[in-house]
PDB file of N, CA and C in Angstrom:
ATOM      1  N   UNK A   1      91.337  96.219 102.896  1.00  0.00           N
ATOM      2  CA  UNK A   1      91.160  94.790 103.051  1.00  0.00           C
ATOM      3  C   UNK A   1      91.888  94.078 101.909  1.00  0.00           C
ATOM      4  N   UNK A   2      92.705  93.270 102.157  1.00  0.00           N
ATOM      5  CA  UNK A   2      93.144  92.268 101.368  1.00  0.00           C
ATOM      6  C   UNK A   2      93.046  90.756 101.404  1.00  0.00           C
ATOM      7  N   UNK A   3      92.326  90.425 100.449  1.00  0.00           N
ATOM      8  CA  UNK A   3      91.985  88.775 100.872  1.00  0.00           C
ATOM      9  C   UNK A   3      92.716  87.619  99.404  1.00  0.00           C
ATOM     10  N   UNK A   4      93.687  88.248  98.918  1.00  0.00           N
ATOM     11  CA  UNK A   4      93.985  87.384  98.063  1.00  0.00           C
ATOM     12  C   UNK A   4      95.406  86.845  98.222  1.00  0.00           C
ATOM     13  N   UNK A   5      96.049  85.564  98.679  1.00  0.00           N
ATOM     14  CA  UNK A   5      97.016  85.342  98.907  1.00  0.00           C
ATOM     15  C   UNK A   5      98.472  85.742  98.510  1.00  0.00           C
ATOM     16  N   UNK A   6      98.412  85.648  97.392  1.00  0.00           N
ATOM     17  CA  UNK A   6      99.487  86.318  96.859  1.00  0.00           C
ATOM     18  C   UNK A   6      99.744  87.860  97.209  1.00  0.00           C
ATOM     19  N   UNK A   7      98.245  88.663  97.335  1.00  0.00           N
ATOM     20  CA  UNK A   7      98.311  89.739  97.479  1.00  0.00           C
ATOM     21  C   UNK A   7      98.697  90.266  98.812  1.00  0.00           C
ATOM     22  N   UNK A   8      98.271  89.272  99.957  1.00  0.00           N
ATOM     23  CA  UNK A   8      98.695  89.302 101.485  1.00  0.00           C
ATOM     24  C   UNK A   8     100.261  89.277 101.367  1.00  0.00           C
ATOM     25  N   UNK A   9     101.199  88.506 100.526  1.00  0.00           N
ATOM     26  CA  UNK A   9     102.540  88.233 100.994  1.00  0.00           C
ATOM     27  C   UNK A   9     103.306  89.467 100.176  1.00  0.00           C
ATOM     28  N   UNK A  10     102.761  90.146  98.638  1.00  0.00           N
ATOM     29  CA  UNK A  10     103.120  90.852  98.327  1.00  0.00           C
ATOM     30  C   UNK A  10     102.973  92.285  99.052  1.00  0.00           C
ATOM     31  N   UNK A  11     101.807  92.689  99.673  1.00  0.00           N
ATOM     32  CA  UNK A  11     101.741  93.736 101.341  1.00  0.00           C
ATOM     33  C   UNK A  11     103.069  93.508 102.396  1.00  0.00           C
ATOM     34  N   UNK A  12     102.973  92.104 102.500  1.00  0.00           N
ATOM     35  CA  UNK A  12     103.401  91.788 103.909  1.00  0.00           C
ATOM     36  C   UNK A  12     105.224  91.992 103.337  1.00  0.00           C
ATOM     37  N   UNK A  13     105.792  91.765 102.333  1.00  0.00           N
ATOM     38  CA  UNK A  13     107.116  91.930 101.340  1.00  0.00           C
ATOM     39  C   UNK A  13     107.550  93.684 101.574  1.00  0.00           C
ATOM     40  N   UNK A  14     106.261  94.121 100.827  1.00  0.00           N
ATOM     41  CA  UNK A  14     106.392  95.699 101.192  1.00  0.00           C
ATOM     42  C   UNK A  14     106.236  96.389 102.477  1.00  0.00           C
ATOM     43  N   UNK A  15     105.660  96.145 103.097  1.00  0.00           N
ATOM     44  CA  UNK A  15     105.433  96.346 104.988  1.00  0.00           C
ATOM     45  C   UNK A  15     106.715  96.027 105.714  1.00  0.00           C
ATOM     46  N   UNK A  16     107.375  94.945 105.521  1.00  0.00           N
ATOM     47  CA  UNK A  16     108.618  94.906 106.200  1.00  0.00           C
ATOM     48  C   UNK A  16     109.701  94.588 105.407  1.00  0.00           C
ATOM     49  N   UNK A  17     110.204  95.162 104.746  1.00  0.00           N
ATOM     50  CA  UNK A  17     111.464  94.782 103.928  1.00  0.00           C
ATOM     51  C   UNK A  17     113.042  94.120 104.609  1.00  0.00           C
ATOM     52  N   UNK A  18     112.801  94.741 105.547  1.00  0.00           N
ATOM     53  CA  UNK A  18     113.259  93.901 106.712  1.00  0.00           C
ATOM     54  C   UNK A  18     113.485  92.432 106.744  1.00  0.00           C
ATOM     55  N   UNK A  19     112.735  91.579 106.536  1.00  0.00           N
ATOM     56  CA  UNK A  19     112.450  90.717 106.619  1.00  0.00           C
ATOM     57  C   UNK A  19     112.682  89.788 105.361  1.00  0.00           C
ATOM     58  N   UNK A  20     113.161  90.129 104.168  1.00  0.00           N
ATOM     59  CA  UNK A  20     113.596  89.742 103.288  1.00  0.00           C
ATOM     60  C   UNK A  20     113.010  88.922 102.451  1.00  0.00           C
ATOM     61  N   UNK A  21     111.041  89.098 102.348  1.00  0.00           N
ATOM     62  CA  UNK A  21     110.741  87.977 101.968  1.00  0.00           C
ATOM     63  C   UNK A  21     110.777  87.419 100.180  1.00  0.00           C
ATOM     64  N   UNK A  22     111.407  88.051  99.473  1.00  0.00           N
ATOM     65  CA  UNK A  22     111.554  88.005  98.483  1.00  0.00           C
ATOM     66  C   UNK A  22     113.486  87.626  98.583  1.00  0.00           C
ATOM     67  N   UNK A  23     113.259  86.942  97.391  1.00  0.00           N
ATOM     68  CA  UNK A  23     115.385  87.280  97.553  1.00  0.00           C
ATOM     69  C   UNK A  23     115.973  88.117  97.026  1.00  0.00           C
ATOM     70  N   UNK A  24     117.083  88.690  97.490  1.00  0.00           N
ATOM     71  CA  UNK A  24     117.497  89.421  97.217  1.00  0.00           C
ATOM     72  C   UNK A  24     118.259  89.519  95.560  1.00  0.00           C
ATOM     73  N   UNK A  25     118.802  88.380  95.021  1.00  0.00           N
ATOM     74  CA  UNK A  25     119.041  88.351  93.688  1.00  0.00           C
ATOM     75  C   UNK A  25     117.799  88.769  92.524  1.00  0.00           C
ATOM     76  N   UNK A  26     118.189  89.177  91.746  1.00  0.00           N
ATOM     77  CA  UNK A  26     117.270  89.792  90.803  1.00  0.00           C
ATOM     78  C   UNK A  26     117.151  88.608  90.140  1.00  0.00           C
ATOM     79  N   UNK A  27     117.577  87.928  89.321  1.00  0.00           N
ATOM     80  CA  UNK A  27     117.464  86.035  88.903  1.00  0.00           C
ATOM     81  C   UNK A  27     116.512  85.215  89.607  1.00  0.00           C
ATOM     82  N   UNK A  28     117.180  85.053  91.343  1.00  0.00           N
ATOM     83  CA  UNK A  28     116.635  84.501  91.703  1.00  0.00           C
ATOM     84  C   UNK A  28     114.990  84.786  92.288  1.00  0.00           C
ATOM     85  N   UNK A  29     114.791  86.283  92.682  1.00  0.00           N
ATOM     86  CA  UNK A  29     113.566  86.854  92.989  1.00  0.00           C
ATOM     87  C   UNK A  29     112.311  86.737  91.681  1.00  0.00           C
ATOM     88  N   UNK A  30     113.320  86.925  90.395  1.00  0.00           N
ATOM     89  CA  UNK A  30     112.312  87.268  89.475  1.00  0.00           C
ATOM     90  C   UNK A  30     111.887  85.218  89.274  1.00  0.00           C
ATOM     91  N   UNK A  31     112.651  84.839  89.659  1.00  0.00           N
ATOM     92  CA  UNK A  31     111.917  82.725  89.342  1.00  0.00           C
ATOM     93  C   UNK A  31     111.223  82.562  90.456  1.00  0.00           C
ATOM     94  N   UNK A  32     111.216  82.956  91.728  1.00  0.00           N
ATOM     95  CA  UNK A  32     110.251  82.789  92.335  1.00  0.00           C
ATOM     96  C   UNK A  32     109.094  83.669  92.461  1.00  0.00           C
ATOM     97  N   UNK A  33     109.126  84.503  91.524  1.00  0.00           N
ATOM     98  CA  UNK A  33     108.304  85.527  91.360  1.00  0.00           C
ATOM     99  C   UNK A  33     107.245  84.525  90.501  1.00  0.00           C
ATOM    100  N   UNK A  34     107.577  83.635  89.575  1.00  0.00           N
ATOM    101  CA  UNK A  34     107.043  83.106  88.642  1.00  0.00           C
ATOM    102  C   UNK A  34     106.455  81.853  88.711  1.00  0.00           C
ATOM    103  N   UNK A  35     107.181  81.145  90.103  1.00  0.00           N
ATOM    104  CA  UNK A  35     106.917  79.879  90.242  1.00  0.00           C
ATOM    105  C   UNK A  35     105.732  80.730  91.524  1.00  0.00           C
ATOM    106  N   UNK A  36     105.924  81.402  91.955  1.00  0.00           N
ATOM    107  CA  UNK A  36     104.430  82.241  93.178  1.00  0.00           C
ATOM    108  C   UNK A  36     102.805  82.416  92.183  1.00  0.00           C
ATOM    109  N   UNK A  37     103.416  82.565  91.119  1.00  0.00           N
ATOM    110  CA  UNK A  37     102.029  83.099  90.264  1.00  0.00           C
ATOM    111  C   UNK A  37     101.898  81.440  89.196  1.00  0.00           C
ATOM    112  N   UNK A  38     102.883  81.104  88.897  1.00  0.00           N
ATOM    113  CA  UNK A  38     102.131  79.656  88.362  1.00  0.00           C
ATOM    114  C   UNK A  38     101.401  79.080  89.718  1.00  0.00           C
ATOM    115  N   UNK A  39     101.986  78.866  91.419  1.00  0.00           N
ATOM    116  CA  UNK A  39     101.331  78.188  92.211  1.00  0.00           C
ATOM    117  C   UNK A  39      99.911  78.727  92.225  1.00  0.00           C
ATOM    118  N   UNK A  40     100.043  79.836  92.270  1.00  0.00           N
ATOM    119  CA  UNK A  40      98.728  80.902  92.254  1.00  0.00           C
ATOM    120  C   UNK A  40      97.727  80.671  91.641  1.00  0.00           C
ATOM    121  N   UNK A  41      98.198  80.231  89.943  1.00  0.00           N
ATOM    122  CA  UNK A  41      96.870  79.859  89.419  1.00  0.00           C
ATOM    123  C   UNK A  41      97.028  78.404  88.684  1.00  0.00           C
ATOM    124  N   UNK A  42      97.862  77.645  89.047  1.00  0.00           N
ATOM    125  CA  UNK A  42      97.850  76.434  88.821  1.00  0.00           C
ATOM    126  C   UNK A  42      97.745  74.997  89.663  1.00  0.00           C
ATOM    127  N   UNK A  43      98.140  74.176  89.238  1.00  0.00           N
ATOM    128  CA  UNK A  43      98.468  72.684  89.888  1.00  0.00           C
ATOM    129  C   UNK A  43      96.639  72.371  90.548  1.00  0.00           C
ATOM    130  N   UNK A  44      95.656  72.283  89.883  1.00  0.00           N
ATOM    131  CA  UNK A  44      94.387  72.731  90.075  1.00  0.00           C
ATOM    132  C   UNK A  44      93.532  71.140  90.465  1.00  0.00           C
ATOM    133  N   UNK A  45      94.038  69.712  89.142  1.00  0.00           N
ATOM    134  CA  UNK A  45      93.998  68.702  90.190  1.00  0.00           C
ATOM    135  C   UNK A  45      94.822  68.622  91.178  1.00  0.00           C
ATOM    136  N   UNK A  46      95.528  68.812  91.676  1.00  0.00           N
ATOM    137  CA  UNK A  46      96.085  67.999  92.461  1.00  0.00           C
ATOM    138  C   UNK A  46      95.231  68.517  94.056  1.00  0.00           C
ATOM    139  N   UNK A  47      95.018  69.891  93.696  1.00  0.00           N
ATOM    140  CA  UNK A  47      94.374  71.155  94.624  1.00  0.00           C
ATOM    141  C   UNK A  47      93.348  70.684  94.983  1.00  0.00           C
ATOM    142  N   UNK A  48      92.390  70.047  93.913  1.00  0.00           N
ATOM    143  CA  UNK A  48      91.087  69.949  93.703  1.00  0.00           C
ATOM    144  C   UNK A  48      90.797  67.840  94.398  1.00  0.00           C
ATOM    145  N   UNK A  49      91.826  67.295  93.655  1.00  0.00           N
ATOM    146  CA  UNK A  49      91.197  65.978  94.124  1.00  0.00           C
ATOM    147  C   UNK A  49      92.107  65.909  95.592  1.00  0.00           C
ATOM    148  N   UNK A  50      92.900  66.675  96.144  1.00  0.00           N
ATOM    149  CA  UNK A  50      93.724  66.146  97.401  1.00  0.00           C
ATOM    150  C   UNK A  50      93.217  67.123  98.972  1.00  0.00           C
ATOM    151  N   UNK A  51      92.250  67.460  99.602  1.00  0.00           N
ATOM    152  CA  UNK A  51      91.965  68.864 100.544  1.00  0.00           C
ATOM    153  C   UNK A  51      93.475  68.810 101.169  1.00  0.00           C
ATOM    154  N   UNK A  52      93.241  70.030 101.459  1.00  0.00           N
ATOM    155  CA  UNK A  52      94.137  70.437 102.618  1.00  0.00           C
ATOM    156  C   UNK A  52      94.218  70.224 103.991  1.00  0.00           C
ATOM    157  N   UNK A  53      95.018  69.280 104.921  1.00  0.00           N
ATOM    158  CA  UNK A  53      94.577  68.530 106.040  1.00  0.00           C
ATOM    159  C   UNK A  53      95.896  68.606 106.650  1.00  0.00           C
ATOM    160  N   UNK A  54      96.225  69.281 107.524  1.00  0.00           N
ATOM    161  CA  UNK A  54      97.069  69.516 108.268  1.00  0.00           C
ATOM    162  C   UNK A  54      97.577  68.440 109.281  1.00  0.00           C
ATOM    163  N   UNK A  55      96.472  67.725 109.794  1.00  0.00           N
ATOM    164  CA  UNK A  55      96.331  66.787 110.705  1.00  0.00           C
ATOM    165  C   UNK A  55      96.347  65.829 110.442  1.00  0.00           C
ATOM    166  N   UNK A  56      96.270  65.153 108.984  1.00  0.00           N
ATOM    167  CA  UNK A  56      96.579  64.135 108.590  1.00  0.00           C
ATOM    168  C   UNK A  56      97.336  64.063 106.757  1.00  0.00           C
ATOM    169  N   UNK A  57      97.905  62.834 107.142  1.00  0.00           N
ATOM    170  CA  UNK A  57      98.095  62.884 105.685  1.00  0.00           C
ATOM    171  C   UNK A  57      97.983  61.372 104.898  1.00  0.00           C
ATOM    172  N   UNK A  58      97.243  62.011 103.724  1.00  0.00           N
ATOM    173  CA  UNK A  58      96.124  60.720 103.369  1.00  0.00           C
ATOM    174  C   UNK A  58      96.923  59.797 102.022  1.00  0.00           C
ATOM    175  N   UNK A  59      96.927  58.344 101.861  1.00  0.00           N
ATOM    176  CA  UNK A  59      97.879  57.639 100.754  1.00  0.00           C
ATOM    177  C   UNK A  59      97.828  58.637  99.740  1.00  0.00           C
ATOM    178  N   UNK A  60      97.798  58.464  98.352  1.00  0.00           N
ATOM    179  CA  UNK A  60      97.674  59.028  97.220  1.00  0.00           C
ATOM    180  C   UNK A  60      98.131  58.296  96.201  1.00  0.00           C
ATOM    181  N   UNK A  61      97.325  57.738  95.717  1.00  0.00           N
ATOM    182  CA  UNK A  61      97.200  57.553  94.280  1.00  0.00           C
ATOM    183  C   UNK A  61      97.077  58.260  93.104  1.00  0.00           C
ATOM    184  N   UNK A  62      97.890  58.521  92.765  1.00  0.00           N
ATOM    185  CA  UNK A  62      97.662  59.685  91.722  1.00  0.00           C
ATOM    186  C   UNK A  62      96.993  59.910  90.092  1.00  0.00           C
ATOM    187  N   UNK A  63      95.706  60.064  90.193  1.00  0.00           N
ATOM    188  CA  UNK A  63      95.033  60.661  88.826  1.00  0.00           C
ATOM    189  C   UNK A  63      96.146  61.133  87.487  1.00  0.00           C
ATOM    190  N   UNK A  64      95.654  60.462  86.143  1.00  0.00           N
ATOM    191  CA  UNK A  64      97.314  60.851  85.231  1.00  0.00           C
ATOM    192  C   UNK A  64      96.783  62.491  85.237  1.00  0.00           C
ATOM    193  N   UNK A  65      95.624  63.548  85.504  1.00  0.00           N
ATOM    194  CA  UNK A  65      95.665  64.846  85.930  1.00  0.00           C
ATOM    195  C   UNK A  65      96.766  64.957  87.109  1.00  0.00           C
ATOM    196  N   UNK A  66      96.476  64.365  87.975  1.00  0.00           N
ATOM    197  CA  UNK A  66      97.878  64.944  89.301  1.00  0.00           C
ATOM    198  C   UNK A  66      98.637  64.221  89.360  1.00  0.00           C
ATOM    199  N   UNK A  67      99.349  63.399  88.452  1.00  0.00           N
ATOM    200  CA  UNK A  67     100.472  62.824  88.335  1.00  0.00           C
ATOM    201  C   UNK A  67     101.290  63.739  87.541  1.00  0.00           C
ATOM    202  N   UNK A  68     100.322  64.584  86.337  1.00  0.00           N
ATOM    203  CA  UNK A  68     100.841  65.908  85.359  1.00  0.00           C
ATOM    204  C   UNK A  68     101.272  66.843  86.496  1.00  0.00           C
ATOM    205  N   UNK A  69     100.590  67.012  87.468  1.00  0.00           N
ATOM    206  CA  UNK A  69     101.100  68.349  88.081  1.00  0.00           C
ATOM    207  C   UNK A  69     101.611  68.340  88.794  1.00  0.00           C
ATOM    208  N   UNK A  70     102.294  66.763  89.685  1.00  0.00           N
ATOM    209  CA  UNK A  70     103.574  66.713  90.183  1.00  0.00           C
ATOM    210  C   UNK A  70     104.909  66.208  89.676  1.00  0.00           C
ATOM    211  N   UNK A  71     104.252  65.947  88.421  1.00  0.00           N
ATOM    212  CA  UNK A  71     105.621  66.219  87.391  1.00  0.00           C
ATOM    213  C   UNK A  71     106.180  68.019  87.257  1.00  0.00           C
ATOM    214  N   UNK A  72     105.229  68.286  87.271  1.00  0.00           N
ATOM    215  CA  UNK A  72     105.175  69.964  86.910  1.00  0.00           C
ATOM    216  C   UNK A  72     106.172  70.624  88.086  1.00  0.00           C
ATOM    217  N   UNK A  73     105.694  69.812  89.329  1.00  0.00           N
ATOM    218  CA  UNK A  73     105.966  70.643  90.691  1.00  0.00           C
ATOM    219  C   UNK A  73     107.723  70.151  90.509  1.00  0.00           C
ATOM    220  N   UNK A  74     108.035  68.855  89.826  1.00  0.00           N
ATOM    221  CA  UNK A  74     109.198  68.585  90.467  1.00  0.00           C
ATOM    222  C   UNK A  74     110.386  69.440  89.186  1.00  0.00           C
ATOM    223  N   UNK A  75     109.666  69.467  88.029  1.00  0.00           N
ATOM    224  CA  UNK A  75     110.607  70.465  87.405  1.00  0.00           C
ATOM    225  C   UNK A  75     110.524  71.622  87.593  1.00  0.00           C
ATOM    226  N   UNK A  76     109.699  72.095  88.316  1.00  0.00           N
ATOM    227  CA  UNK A  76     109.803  73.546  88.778  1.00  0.00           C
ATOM    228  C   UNK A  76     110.433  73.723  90.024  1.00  0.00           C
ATOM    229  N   UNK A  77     110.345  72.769  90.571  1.00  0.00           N
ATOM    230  CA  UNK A  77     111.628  72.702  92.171  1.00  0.00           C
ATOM    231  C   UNK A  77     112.837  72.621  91.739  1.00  0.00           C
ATOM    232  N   UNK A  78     113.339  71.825  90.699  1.00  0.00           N
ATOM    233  CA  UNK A  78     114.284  71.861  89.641  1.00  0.00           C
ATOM    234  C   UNK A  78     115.458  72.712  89.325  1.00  0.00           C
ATOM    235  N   UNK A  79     114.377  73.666  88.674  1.00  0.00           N
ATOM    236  CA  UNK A  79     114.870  75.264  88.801  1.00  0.00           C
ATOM    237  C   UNK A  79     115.510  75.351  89.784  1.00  0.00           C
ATOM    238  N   UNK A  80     115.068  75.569  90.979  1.00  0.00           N
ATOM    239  CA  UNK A  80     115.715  75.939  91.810  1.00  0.00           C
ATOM    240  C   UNK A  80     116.981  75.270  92.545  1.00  0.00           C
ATOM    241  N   UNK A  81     116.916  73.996  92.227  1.00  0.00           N
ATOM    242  CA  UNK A  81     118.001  73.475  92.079  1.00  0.00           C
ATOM    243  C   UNK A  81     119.405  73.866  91.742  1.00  0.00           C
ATOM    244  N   UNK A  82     118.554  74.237  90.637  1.00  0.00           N
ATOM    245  CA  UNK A  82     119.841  74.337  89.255  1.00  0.00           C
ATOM    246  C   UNK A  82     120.268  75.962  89.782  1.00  0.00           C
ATOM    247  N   UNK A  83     119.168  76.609  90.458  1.00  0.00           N
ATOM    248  CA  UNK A  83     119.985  78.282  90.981  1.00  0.00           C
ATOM    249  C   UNK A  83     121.068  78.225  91.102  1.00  0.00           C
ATOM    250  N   UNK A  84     121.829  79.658  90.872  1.00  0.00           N
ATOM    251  CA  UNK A  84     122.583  79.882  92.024  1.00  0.00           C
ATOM    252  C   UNK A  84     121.653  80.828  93.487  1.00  0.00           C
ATOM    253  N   UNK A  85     122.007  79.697  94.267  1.00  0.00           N
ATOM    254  CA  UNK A  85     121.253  80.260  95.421  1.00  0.00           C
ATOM    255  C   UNK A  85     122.069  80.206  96.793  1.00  0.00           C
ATOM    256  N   UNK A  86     121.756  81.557  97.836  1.00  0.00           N
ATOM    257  CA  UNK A  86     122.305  81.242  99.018  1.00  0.00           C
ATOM    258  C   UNK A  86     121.958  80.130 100.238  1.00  0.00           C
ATOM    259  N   UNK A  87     123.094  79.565 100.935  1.00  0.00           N
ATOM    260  CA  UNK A  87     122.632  78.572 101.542  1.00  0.00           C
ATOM    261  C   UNK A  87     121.569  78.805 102.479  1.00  0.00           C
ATOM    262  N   UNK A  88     120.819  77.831 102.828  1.00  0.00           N
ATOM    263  CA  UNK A  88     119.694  77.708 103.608  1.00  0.00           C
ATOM    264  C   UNK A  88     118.750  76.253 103.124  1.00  0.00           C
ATOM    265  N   UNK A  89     117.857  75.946 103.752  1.00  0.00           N
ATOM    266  CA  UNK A  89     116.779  74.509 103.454  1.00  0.00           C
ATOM    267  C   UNK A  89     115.447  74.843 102.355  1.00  0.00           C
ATOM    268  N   UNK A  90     115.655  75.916 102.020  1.00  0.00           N
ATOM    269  CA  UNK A  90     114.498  76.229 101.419  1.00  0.00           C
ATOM    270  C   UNK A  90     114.613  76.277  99.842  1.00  0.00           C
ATOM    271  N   UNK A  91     113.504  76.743  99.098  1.00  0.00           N
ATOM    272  CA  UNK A  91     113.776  77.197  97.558  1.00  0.00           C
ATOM    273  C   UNK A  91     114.829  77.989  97.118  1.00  0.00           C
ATOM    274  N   UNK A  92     114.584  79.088  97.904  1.00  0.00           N
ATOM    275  CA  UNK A  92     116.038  80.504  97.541  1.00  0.00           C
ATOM    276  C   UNK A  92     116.883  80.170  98.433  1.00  0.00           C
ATOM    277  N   UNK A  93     116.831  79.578  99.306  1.00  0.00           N
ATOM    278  CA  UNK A  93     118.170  79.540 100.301  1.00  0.00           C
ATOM    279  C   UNK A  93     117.593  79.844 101.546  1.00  0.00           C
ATOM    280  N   UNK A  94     117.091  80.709 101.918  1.00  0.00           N
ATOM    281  CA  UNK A  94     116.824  81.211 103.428  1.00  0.00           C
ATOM    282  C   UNK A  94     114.665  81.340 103.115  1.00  0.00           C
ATOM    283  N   UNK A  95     114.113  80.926 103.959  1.00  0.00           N
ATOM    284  CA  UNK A  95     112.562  80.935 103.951  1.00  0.00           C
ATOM    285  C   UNK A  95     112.411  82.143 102.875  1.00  0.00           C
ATOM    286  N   UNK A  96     111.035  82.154 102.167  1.00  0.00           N
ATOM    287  CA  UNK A  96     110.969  83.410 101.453  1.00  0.00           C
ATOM    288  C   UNK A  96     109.028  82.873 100.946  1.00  0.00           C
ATOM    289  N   UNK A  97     108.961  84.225 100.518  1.00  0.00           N
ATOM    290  CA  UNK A  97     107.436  83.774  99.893  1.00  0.00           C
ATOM    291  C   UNK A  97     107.166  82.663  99.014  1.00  0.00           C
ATOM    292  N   UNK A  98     108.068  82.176  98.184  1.00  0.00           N
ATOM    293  CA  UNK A  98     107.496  81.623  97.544  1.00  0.00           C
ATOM    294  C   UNK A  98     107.993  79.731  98.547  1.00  0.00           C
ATOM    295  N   UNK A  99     108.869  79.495  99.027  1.00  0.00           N
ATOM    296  CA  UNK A  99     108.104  78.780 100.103  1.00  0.00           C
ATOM    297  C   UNK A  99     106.446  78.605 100.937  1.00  0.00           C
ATOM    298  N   UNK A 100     105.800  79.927 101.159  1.00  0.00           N
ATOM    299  CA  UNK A 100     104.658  80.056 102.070  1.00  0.00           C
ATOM    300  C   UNK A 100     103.597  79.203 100.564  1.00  0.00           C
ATOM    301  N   UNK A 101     103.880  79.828  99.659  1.00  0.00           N
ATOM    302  CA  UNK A 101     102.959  79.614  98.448  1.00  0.00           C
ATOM    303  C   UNK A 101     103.368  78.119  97.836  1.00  0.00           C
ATOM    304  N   UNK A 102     104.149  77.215  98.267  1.00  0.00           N
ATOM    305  CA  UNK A 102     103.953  75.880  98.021  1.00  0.00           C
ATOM    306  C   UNK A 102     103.885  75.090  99.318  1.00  0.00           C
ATOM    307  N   UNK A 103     103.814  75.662 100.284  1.00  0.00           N
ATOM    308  CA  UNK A 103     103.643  74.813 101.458  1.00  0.00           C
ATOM    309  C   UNK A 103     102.295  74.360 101.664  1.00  0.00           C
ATOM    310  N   UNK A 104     101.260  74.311 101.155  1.00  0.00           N
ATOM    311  CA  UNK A 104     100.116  73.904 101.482  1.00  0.00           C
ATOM    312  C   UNK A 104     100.258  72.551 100.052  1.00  0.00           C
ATOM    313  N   UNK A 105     100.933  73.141  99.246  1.00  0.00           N
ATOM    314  CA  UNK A 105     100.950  71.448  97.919  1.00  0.00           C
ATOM    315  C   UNK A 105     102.044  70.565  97.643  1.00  0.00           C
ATOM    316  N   UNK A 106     103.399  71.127  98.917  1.00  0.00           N
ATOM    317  CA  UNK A 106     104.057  70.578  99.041  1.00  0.00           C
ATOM    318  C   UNK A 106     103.377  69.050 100.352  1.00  0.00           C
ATOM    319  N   UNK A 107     102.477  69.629 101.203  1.00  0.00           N
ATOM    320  CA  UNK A 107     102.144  68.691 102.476  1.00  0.00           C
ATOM    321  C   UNK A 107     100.821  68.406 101.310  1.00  0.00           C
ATOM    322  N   UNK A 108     100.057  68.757 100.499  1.00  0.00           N
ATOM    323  CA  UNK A 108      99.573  67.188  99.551  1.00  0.00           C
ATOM    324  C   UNK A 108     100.323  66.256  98.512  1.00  0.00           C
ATOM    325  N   UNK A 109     101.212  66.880  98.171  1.00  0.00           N
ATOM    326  CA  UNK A 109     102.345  65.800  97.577  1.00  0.00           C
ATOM    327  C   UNK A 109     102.930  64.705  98.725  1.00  0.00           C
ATOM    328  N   UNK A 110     102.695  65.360  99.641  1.00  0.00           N
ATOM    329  CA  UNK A 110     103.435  64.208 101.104  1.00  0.00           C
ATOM    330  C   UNK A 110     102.946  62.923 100.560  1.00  0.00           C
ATOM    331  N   UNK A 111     101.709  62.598 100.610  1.00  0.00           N
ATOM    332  CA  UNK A 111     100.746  61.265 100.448  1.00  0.00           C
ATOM    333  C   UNK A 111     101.564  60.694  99.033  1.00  0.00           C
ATOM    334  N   UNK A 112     102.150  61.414  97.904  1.00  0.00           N
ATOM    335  CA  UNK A 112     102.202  60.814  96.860  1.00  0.00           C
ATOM    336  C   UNK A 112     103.414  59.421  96.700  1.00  0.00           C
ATOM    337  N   UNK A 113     104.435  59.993  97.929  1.00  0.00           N
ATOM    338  CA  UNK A 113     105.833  59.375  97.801  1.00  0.00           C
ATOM    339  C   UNK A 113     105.854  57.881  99.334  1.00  0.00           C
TER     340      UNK A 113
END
């Protein structure tokens, strides 16, 4: 049994390699390796004062706590910016885990802008 998120995508990485969910650059795998485990145990207001609501998305005013941690989010998207990365719409270039692991605080940042 595995019930810890990170730990589901790091299974699901090793189960099908196939599937490429890590990137393939050693640079670029090891920064989203890092920005997966800061999401993991950080950005905690923004987590905490915003639920997760798929079905809607609510104004936002932002607390100077989650105004800190979408400052945080946007220099850490940053990074990836500044990669060298292969093309695609995502963080690394083509979908990858550490997409899955900001997609739930990327759609509560929605409300902020």
């Amino acid at each position: 049994m595995i019930w810890d998120s990170l730990a589901i995508l790091e299974f699901l990485a090793e189960a099908y390699p196939e599937k490429k969910l890590w990137p393939e650059d050693a640079k670029l795998r090891a920064l989203a390796r890092s920005a997966c485990a800061e999401m993991h145990s950080g950005f905690m207001a923004l987590r905490g004062e915003h639920p997760m609501n798929c079905h809607r998305v609510f104004p936002m005013t932002p607390t100077p706590a989650v105004q800190a941690d979408l400052d945080r989010l946007a220099v850490l998207w940053q990074h990836f910016e500044n990669a060298k990365r292969p093309d695609g719409g995502f963080l690394c270039g083509p979908f990858s885990i550490v997409d899955a692991m900001f997609a739930p605080v990327a759609w509560r940042a929605k409300g902020s802008v």
